[in-house]
C-alpha atoms as a PDB file:
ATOM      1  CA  UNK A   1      30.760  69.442  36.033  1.00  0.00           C
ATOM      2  CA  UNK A   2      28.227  67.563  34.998  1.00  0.00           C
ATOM      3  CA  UNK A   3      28.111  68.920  31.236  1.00  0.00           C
ATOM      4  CA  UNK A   4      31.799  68.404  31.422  1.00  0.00           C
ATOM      5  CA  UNK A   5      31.132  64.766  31.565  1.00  0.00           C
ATOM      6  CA  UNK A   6      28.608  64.692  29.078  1.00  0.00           C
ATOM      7  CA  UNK A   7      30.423  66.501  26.598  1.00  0.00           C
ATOM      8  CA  UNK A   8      33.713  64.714  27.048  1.00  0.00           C
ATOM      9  CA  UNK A   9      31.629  61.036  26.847  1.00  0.00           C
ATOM     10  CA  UNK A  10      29.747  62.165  23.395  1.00  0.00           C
ATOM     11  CA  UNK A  11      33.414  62.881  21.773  1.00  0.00           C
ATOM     12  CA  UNK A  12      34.893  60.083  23.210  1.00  0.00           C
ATOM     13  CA  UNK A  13      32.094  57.490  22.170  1.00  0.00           C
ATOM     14  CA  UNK A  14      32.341  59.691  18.816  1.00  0.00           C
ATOM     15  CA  UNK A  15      35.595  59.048  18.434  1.00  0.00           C
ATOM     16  CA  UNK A  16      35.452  55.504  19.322  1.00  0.00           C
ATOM     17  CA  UNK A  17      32.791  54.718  16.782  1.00  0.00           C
ATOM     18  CA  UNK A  18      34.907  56.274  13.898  1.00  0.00           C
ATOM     19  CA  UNK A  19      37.855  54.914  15.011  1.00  0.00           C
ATOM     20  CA  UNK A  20      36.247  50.952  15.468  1.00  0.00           C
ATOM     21  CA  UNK A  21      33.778  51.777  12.012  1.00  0.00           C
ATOM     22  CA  UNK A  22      36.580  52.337   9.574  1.00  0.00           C
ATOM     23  CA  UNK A  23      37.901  48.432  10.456  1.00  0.00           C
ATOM     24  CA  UNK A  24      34.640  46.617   8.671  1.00  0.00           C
ATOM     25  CA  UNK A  25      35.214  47.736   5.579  1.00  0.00           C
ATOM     26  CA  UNK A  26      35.196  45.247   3.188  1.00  0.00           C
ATOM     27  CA  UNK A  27      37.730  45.653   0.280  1.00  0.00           C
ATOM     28  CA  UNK A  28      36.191  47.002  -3.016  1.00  0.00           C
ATOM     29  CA  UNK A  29      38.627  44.957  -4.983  1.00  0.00           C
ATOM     30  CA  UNK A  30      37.161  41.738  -3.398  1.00  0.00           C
ATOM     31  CA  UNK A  31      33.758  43.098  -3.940  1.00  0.00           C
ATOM     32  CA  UNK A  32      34.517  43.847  -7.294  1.00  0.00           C
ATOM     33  CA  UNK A  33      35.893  40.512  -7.928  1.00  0.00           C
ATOM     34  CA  UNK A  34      32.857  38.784  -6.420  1.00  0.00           C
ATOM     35  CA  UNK A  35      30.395  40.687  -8.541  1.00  0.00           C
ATOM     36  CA  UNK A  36      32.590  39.891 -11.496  1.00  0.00           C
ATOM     37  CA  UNK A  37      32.779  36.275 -10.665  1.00  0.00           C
ATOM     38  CA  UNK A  38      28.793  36.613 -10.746  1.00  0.00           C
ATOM     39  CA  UNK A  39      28.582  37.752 -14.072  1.00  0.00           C
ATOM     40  CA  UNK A  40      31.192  35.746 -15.626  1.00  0.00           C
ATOM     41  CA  UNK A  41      28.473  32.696 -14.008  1.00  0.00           C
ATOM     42  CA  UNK A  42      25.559  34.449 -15.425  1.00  0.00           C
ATOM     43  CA  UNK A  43      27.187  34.156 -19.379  1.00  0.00           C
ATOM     44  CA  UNK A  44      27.735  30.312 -18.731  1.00  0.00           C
ATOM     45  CA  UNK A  45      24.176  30.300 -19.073  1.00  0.00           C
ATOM     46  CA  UNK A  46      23.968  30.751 -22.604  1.00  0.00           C
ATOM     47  CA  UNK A  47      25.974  27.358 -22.950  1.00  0.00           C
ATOM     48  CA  UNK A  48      22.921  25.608 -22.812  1.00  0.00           C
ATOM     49  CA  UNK A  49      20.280  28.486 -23.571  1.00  0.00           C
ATOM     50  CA  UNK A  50      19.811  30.882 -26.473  1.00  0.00           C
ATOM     51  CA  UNK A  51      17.684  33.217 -24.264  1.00  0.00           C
ATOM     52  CA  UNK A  52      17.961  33.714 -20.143  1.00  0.00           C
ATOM     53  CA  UNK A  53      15.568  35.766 -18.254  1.00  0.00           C
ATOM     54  CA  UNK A  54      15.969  38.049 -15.111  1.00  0.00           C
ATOM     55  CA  UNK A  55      14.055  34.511 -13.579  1.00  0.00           C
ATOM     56  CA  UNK A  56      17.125  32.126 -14.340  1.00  0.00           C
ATOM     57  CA  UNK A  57      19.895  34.789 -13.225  1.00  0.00           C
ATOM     58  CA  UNK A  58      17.803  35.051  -9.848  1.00  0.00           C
ATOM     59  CA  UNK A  59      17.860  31.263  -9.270  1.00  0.00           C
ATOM     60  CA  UNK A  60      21.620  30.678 -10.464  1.00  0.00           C
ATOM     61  CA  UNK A  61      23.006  32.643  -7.873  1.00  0.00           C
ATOM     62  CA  UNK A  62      19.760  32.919  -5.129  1.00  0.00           C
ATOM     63  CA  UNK A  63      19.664  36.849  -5.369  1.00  0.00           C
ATOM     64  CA  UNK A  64      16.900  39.486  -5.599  1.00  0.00           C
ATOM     65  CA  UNK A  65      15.383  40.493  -8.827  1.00  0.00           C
ATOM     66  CA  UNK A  66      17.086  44.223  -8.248  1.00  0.00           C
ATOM     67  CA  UNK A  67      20.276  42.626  -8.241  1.00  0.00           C
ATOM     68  CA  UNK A  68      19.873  40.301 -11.007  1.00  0.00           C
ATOM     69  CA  UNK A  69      18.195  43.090 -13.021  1.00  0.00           C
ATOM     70  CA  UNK A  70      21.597  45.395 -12.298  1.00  0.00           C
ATOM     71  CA  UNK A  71      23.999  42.425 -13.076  1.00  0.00           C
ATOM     72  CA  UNK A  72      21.404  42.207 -16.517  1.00  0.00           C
ATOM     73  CA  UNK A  73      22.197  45.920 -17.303  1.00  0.00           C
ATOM     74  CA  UNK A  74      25.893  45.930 -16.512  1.00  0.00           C
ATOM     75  CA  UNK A  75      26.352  42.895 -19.196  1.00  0.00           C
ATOM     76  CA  UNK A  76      23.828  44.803 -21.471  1.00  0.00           C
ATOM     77  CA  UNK A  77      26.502  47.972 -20.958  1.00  0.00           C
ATOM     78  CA  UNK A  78      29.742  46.024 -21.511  1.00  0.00           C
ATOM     79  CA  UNK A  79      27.883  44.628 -24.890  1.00  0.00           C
ATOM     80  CA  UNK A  80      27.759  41.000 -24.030  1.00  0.00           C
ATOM     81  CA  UNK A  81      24.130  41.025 -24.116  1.00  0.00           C
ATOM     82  CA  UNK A  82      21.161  42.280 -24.875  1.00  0.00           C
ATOM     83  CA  UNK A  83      17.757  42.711 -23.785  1.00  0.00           C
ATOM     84  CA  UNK A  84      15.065  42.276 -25.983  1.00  0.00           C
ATOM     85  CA  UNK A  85      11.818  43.507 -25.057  1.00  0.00           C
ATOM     86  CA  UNK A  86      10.604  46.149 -22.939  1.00  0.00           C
ATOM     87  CA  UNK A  87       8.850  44.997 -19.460  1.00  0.00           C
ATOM     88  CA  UNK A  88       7.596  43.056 -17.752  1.00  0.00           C
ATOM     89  CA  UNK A  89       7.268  38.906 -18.001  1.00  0.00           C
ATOM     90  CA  UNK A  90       8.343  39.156 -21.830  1.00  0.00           C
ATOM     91  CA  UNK A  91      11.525  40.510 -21.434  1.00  0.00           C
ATOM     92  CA  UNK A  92      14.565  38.134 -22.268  1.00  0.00           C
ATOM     93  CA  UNK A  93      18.347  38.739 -23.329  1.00  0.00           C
ATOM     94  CA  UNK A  94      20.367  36.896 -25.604  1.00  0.00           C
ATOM     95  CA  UNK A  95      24.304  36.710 -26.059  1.00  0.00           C
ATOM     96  CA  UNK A  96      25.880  39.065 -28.805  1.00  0.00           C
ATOM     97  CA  UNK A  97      29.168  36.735 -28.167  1.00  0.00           C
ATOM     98  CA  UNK A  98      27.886  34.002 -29.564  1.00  0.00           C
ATOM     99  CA  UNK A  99      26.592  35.433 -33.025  1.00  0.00           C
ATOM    100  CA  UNK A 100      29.847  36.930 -33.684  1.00  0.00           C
END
């Protein structure tokens, strides 16, 4: 009896927990229109700059140097930027959009 118990509470709680989980899922499509927002904000800075560092992505939108690196990487992909240098404190990117 008692194992009974035990057993039916695990798949219940189981059950519950996939059943409540699946609710806090955050759309991708907002997530992918946040990030996009973000890097859309991250090209504005070449208004006023020829060069922006990893530094100046970090403090326009208050995120971690992993993140800003990533955003760096995905607008180095797409072929709106690029990076120039290797590590390190001298590495910078400039726009390819605006020499075209």
């Amino acid at each position: 009896m008692n194992i009974f118990f035990l057993l039916s509470a695990g798949i219940i709680g189981v059950a519950l927990g996939v059943y409540f989980g699946k609710g806090n899922d955050v759309p991708t499509t907002f997530l992918n229109a946040r990030k996009r927002k973000r890097l859309d904000k991250i090209l504005t800075l070449y208004i006023d700059n020829d060069e922006i560092t990893n530094a100046d992505v970090r403090e326009l939108l208050d995120i971690s140097d992993s993140t800003a690196t990533r955003y760096l990487d995905e607008l180095e992909t797409e072929g709106k930027i690029e990076q120039i240098g290797e590590i390190g404190q001298g590495v910078f990117y400039r726009s390819i959009q605006a020499r075209k």
